[in-house]
C-alpha atoms as a PDB file:
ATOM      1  CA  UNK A   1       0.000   0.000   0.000  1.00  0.00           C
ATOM      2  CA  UNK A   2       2.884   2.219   1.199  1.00  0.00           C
ATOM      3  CA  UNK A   3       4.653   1.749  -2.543  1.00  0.00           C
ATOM      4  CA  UNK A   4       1.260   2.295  -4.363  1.00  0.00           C
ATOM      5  CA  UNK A   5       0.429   5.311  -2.225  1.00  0.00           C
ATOM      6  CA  UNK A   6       4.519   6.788  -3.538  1.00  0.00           C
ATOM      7  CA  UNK A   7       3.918   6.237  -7.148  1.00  0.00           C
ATOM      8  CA  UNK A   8       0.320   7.965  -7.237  1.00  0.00           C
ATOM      9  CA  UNK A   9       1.944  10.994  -4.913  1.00  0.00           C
ATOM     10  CA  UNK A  10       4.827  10.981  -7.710  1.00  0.00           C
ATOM     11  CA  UNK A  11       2.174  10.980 -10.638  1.00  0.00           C
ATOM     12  CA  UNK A  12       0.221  13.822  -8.807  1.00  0.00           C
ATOM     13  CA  UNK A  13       3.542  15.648  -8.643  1.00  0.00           C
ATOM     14  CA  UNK A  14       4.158  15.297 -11.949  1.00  0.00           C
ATOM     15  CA  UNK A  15       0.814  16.281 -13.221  1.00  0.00           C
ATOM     16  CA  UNK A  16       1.057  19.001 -11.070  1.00  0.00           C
ATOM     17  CA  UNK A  17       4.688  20.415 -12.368  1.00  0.00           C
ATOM     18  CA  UNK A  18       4.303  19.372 -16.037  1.00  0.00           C
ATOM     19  CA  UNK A  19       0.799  18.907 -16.594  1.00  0.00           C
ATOM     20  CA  UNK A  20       0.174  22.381 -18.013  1.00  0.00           C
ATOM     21  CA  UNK A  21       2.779  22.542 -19.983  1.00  0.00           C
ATOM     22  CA  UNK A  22       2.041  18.875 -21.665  1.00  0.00           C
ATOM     23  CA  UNK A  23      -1.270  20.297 -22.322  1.00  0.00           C
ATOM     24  CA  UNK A  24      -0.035  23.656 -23.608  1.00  0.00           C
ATOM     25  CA  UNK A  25       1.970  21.653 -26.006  1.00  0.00           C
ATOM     26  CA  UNK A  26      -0.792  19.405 -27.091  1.00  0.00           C
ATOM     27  CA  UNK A  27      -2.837  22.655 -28.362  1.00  0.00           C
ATOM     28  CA  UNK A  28       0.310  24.482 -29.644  1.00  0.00           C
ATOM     29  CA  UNK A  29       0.629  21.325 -31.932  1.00  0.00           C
ATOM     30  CA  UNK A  30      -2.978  21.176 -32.648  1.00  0.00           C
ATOM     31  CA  UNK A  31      -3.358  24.970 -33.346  1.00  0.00           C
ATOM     32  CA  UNK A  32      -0.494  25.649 -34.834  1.00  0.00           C
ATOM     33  CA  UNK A  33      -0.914  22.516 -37.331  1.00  0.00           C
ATOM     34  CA  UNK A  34      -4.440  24.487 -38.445  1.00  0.00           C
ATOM     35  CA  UNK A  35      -2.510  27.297 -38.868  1.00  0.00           C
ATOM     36  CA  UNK A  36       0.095  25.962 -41.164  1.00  0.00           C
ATOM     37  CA  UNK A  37      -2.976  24.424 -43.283  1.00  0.00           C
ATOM     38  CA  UNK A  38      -4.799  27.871 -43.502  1.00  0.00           C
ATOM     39  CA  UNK A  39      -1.149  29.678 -44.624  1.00  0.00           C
ATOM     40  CA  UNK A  40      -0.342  27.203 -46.912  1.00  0.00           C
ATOM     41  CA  UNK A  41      -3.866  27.119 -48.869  1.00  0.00           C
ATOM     42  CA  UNK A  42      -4.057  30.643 -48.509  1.00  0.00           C
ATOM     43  CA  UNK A  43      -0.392  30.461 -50.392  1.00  0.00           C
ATOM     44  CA  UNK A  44      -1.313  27.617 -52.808  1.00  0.00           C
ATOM     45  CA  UNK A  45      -4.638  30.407 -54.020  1.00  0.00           C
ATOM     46  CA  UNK A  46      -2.768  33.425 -54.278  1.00  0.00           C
ATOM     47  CA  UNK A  47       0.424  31.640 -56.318  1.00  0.00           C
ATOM     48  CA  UNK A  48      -2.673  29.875 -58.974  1.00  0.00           C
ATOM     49  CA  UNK A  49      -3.929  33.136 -59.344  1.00  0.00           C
ATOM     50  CA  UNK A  50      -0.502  34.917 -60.303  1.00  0.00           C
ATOM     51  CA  UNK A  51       1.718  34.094 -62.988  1.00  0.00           C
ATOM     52  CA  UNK A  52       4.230  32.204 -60.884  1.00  0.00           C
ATOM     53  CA  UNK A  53       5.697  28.923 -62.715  1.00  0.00           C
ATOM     54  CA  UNK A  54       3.955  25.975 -61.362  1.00  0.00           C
ATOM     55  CA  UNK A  55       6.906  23.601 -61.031  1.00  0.00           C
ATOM     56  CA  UNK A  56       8.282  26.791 -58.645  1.00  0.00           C
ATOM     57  CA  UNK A  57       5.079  26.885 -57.268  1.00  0.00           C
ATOM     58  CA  UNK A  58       5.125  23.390 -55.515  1.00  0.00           C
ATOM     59  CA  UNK A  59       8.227  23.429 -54.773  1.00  0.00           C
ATOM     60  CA  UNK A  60       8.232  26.447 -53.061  1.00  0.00           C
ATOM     61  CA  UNK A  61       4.987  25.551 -51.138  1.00  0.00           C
ATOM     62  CA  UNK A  62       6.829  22.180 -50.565  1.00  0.00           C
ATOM     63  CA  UNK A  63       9.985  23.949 -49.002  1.00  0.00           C
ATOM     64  CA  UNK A  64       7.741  26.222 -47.149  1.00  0.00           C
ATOM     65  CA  UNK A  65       5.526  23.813 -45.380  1.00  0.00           C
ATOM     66  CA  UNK A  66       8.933  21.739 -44.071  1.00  0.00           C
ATOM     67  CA  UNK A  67      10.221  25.330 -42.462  1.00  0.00           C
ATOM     68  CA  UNK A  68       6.652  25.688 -40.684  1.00  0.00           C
ATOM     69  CA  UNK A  69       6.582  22.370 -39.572  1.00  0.00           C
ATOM     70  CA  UNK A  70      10.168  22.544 -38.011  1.00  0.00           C
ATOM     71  CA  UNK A  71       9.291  26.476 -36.144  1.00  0.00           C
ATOM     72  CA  UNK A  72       6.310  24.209 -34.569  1.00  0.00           C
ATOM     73  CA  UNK A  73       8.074  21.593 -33.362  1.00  0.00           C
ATOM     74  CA  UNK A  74      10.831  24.075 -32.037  1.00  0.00           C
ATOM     75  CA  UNK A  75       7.542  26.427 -30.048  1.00  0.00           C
ATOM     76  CA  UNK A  76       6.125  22.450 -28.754  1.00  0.00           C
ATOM     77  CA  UNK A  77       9.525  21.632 -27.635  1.00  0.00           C
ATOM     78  CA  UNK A  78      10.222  24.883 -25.737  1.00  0.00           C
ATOM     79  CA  UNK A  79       6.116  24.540 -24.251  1.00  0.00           C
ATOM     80  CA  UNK A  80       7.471  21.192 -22.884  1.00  0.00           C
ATOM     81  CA  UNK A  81      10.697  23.258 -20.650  1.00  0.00           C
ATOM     82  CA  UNK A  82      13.226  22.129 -23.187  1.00  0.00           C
ATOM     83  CA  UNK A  83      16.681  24.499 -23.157  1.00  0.00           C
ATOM     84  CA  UNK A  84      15.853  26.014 -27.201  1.00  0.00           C
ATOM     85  CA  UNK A  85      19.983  26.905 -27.637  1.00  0.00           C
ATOM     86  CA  UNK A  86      20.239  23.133 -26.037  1.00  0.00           C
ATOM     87  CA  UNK A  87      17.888  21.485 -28.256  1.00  0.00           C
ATOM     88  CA  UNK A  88      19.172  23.470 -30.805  1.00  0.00           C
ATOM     89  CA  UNK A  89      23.346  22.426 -30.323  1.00  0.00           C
ATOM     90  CA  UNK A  90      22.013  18.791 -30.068  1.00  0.00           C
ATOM     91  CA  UNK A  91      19.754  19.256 -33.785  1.00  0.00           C
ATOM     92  CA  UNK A  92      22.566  21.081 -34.971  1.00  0.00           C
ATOM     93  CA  UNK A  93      25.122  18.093 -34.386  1.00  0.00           C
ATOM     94  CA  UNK A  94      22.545  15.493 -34.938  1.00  0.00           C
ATOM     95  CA  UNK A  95      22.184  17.479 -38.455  1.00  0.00           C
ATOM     96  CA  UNK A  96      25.745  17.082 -38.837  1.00  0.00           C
ATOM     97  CA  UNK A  97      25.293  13.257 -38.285  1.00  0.00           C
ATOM     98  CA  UNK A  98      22.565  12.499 -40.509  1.00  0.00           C
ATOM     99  CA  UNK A  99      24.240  14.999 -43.011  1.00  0.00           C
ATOM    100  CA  UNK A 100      26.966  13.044 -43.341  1.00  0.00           C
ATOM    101  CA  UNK A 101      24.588   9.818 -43.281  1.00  0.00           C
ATOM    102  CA  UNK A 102      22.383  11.021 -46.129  1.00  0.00           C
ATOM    103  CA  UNK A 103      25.140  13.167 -48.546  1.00  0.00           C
ATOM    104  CA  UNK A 104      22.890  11.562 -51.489  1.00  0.00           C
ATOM    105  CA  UNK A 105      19.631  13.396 -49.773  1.00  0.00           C
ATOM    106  CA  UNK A 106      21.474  16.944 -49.721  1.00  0.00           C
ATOM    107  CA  UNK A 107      22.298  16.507 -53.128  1.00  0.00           C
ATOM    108  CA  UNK A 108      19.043  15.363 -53.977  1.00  0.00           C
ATOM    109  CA  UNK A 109      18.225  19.069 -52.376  1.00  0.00           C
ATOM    110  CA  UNK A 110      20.871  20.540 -54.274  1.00  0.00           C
ATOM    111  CA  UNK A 111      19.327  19.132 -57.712  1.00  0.00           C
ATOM    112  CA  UNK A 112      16.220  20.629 -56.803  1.00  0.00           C
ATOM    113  CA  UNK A 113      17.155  23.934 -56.350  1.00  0.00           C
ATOM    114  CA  UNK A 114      19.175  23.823 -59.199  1.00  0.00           C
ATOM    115  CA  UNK A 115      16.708  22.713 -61.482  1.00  0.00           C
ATOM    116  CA  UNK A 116      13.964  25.675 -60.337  1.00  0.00           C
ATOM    117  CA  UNK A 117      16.519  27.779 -61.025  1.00  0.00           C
ATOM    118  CA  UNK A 118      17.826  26.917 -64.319  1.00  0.00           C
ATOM    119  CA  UNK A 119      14.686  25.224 -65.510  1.00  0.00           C
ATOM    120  CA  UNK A 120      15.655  22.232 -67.909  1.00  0.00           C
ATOM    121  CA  UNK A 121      12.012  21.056 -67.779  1.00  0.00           C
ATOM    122  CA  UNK A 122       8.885  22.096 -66.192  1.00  0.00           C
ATOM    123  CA  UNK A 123       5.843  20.359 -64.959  1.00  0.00           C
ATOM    124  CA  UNK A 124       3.747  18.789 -68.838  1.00  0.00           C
ATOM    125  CA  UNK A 125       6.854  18.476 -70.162  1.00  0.00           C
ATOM    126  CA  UNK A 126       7.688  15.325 -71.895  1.00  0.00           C
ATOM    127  CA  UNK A 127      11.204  14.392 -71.323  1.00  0.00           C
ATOM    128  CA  UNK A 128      14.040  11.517 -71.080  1.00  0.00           C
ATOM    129  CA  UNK A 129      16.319  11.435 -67.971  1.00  0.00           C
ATOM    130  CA  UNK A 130      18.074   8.583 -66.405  1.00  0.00           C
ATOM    131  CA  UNK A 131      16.774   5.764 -68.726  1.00  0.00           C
ATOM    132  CA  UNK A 132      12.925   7.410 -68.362  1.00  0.00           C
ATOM    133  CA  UNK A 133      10.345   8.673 -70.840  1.00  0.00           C
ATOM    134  CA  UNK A 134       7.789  10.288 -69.430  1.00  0.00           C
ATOM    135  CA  UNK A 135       5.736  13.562 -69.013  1.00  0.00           C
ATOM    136  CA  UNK A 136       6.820  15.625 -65.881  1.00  0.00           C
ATOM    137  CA  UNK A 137       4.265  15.181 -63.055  1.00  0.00           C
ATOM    138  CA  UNK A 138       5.742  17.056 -60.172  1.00  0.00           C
ATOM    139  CA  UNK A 139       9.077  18.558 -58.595  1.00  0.00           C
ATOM    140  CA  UNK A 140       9.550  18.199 -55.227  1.00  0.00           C
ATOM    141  CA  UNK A 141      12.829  18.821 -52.501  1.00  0.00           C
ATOM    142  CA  UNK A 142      14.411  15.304 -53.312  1.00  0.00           C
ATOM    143  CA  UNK A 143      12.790  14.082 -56.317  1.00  0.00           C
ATOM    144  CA  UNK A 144      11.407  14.952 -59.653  1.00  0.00           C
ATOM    145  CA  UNK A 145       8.167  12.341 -60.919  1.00  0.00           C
ATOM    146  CA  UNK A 146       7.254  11.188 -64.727  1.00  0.00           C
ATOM    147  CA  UNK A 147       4.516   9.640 -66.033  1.00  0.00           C
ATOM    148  CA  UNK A 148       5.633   7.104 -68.940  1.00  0.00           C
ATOM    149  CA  UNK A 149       3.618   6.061 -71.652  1.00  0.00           C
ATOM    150  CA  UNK A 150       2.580   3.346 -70.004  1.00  0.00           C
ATOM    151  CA  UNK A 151       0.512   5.336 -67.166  1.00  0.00           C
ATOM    152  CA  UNK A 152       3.293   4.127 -64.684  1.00  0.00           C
ATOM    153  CA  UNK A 153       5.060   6.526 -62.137  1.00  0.00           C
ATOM    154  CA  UNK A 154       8.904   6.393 -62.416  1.00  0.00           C
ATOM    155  CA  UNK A 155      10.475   8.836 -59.025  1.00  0.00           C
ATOM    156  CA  UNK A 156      13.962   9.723 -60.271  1.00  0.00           C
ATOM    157  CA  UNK A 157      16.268  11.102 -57.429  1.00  0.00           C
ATOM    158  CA  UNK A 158      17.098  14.958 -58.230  1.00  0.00           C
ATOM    159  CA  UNK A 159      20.695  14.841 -57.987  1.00  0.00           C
ATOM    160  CA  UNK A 160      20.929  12.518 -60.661  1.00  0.00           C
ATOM    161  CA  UNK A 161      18.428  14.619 -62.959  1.00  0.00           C
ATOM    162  CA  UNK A 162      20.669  18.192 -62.291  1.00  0.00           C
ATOM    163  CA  UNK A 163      23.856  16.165 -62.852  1.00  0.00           C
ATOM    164  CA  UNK A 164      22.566  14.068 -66.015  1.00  0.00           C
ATOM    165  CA  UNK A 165      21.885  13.940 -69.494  1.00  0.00           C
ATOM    166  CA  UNK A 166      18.216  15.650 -70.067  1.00  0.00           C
ATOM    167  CA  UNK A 167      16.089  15.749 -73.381  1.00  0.00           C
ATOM    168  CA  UNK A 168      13.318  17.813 -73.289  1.00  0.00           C
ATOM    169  CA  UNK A 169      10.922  17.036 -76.448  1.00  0.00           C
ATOM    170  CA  UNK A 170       8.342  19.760 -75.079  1.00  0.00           C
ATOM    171  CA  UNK A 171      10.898  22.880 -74.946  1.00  0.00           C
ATOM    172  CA  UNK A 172      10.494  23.868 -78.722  1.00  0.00           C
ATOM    173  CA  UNK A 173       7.171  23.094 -79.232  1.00  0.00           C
ATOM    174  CA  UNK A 174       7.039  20.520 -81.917  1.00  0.00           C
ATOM    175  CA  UNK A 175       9.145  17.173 -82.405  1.00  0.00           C
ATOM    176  CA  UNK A 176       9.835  15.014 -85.560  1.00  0.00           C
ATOM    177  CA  UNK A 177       8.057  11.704 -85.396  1.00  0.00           C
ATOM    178  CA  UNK A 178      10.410   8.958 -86.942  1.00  0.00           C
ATOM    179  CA  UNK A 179       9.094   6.102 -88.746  1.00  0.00           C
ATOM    180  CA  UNK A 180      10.457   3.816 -91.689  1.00  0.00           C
ATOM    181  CA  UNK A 181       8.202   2.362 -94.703  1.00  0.00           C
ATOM    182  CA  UNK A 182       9.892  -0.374 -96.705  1.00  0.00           C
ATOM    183  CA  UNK A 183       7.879  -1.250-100.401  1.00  0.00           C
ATOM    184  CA  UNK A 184       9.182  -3.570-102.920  1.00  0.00           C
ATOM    185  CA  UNK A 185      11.991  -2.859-105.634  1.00  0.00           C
ATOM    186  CA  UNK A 186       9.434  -3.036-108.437  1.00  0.00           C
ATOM    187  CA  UNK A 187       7.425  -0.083-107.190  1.00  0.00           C
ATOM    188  CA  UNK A 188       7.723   3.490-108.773  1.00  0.00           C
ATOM    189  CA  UNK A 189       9.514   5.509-105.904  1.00  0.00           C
ATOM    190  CA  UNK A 190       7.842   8.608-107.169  1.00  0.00           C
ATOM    191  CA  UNK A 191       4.007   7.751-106.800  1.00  0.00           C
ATOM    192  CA  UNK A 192       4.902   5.652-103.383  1.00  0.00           C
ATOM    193  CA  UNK A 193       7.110   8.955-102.068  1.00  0.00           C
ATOM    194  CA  UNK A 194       3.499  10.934-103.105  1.00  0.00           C
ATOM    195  CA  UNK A 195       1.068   8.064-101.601  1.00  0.00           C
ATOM    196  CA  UNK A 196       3.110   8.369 -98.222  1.00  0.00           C
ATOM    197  CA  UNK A 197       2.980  12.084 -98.100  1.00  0.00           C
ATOM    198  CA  UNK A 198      -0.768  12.399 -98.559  1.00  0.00           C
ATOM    199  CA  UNK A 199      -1.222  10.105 -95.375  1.00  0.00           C
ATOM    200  CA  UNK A 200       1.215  12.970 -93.589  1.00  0.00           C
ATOM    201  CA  UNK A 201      -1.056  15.875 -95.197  1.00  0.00           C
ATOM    202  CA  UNK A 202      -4.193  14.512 -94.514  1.00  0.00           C
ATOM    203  CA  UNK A 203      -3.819  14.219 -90.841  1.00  0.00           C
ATOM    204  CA  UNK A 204      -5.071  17.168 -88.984  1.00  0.00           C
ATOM    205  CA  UNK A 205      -2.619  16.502 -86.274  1.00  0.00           C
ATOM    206  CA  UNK A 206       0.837  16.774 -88.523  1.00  0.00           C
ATOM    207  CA  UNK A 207       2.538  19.982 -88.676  1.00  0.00           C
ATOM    208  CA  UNK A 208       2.673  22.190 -91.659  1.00  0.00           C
ATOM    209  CA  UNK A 209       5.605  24.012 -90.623  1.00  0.00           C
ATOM    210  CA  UNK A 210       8.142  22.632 -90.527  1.00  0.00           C
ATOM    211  CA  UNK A 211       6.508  20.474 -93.692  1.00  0.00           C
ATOM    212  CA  UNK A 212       6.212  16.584 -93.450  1.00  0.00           C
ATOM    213  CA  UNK A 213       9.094  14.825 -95.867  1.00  0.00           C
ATOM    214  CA  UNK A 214       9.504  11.623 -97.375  1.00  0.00           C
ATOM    215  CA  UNK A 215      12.502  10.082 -98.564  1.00  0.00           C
ATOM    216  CA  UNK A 216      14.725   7.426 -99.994  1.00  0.00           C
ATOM    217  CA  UNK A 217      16.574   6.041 -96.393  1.00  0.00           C
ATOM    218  CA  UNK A 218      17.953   2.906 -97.610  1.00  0.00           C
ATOM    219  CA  UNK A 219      18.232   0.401-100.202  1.00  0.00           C
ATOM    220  CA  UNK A 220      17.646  -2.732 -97.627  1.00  0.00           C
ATOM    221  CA  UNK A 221      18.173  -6.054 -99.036  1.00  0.00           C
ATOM    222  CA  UNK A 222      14.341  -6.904 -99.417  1.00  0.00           C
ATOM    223  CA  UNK A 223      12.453  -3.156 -99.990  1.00  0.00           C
ATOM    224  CA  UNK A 224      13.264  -0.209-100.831  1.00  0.00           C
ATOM    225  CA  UNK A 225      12.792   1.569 -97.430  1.00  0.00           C
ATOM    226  CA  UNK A 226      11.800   5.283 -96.951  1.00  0.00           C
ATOM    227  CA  UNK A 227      11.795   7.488 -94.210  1.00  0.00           C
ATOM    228  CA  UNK A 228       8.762   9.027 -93.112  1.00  0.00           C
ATOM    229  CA  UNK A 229       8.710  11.980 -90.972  1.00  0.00           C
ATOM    230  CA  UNK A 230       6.316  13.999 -89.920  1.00  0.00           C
ATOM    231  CA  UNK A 231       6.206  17.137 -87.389  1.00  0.00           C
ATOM    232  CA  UNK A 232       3.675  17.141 -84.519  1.00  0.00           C
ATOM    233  CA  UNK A 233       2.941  18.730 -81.560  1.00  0.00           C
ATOM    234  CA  UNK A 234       4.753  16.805 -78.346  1.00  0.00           C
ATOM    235  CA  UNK A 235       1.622  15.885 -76.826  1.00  0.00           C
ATOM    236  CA  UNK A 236       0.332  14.112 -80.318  1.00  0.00           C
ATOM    237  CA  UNK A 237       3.162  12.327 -80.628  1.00  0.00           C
ATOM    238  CA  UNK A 238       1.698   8.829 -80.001  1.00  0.00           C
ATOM    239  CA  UNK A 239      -1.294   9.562 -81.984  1.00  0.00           C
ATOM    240  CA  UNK A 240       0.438  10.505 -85.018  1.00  0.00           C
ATOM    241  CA  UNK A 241       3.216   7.579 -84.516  1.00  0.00           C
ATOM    242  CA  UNK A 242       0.469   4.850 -84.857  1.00  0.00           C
ATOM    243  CA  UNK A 243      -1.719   6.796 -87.067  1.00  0.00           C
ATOM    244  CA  UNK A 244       0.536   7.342 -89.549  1.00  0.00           C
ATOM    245  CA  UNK A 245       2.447   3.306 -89.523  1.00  0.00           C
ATOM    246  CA  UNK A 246      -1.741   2.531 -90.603  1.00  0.00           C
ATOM    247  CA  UNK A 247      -2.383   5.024 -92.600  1.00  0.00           C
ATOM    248  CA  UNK A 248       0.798   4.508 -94.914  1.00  0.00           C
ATOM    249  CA  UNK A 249      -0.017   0.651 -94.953  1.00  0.00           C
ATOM    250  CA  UNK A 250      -3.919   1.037 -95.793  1.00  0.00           C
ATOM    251  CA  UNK A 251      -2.669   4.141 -98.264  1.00  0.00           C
ATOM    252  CA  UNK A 252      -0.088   1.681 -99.920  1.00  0.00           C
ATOM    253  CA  UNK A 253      -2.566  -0.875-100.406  1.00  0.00           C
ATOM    254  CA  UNK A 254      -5.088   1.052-101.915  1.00  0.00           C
ATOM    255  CA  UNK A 255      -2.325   1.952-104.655  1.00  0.00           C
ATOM    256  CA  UNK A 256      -1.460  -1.566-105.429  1.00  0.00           C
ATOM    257  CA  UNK A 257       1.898  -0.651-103.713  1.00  0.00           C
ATOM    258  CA  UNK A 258       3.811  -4.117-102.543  1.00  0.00           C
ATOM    259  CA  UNK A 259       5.136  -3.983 -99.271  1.00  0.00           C
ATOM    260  CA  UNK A 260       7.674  -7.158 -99.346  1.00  0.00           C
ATOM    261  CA  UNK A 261       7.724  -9.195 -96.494  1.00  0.00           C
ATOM    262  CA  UNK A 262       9.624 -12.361 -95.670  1.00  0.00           C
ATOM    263  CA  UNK A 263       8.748 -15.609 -98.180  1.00  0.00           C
ATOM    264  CA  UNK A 264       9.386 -19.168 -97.146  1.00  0.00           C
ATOM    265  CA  UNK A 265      10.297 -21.698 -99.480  1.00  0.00           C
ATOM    266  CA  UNK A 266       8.677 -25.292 -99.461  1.00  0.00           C
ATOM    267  CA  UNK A 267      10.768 -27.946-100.636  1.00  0.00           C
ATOM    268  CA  UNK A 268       8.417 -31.081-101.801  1.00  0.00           C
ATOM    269  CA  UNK A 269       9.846 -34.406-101.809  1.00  0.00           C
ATOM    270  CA  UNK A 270       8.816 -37.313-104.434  1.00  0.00           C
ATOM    271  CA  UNK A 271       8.378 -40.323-102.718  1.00  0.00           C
END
């Protein structure tokens, strides 16, 4: 009875002594996390509403919302009757620690900066980095995320994106849409150079400037094989690819145009 009777005079002690200031904390925290909400939304209207880039937007808002969060904790931790210079000497070597722990993190954070500032790409871009195609999602602190053609998420690390090769097919506007069309040696190269390039000027979605070519690539062992390229708008890109690999092969067929294509050879025996 006599050790129960200690520990509930200790708790009642403690209550007494700290109990406020637990509970001071508690709505610091609470209020001060509502806060931070109402700033930042109030932030994310007025930055849609201006002209402010929207890759620079988020990650501004991103950066932002991290400083917040770290001035609350610092205001909770003082509530609770921590020493702020001591705290702060022991975050400041701890910083030091993990800094050293995490290098690849700070120049993740490096990368980002870098890349608001010099701008290689920009959120609906389409670009290749690091072995990824994909359209520019978002740019946050530590990592920059694409959307590939196949509606999958690729998260590349930002140091690697500042400090890599980048190709931006977005950043002029228009991009040349490769494709190859291979039609027998017997065919007349100047009707089939004129059947391919009125599948090019018939789609709405091909460029007229720069103009559509077609031309003599290759004399392959099998076809005569021509390259067909077209100029499109970034976001077409796909469309036109597949639209013009059918419309060249329906367009060739309706001239009575061969395409070759591989021939086996059956060898009968005579029993």
């Amino acid at each position: 009875m006599e050790d129960a009777q200690k520990w509930i005079d200790k708790g009642i002690d403690f209550v007494s002594e700290y109990g406020l200031n637990v509970l001071g904390a508690i709505l610091i925290f609470i209020i001060g996390s509502w806060v931070i909400r109402k700033i930042m939304g109030a932030l994310r209207r007025v930055m849609s509403k201006s002209k402010y880039d929207e890759s620079l937007q988020k990650f501004l808002l991103n950066l932002l919302s991290w400083a917040l969060k770290i001035v609350l904790v610092l205001v909770v931790v003082q509530k609770l009757g921590v020493n702020i210079t001591t705290f702060a000497a022991i975050i400041a070597a701890a910083g030091l620690a993990v800094g050293l722990a995490l290098q690849g993190s700070l120049s993740n954070f490096a990368g980002g900066v870098l890349i608001m500032i010099f701008k290689p790409y920009r959120i609906g871009d389409l670009i290749e980095a690091q072995g990824v195609l994909g359209v520019v999602k978002e740019i946050e602190i530590f990592t920059t995320k694409l959307t590939t053609p196949q509606n999958k998420l690729a998260i590349v690390p930002n140091g690697a994106m500042a400090n890599g090769n980048i190709v931006n097919y977005t950043a002029e506007g228009k991009i040349r849409v490769d494709t190859v069309i291979g039609v027998g040696y017997g065919e007349d190269i100047k009707k089939t150079k004129e059947v391919l390039l009125q599948v090019l000027t018939s789609n709405p979605k091909v460029l007229t400037d720069p103009e559509p070519s077609v031309n003599v690539l290759e004399l392959a062992d099998s076809s005569v094989n021509f390259a067909v390229r077209p100029f499109c708008k970034p976001e077409d890109y796909w469309d036109v690819y597949f639209a013009t690999y059918e419309g060249c092969k329906l367009a060739l067929d309706a001239a009575g145009i061969e395409i070759p294509y591989p021939h086996s050879v059956e060898i009968h025996k005579e029993g």
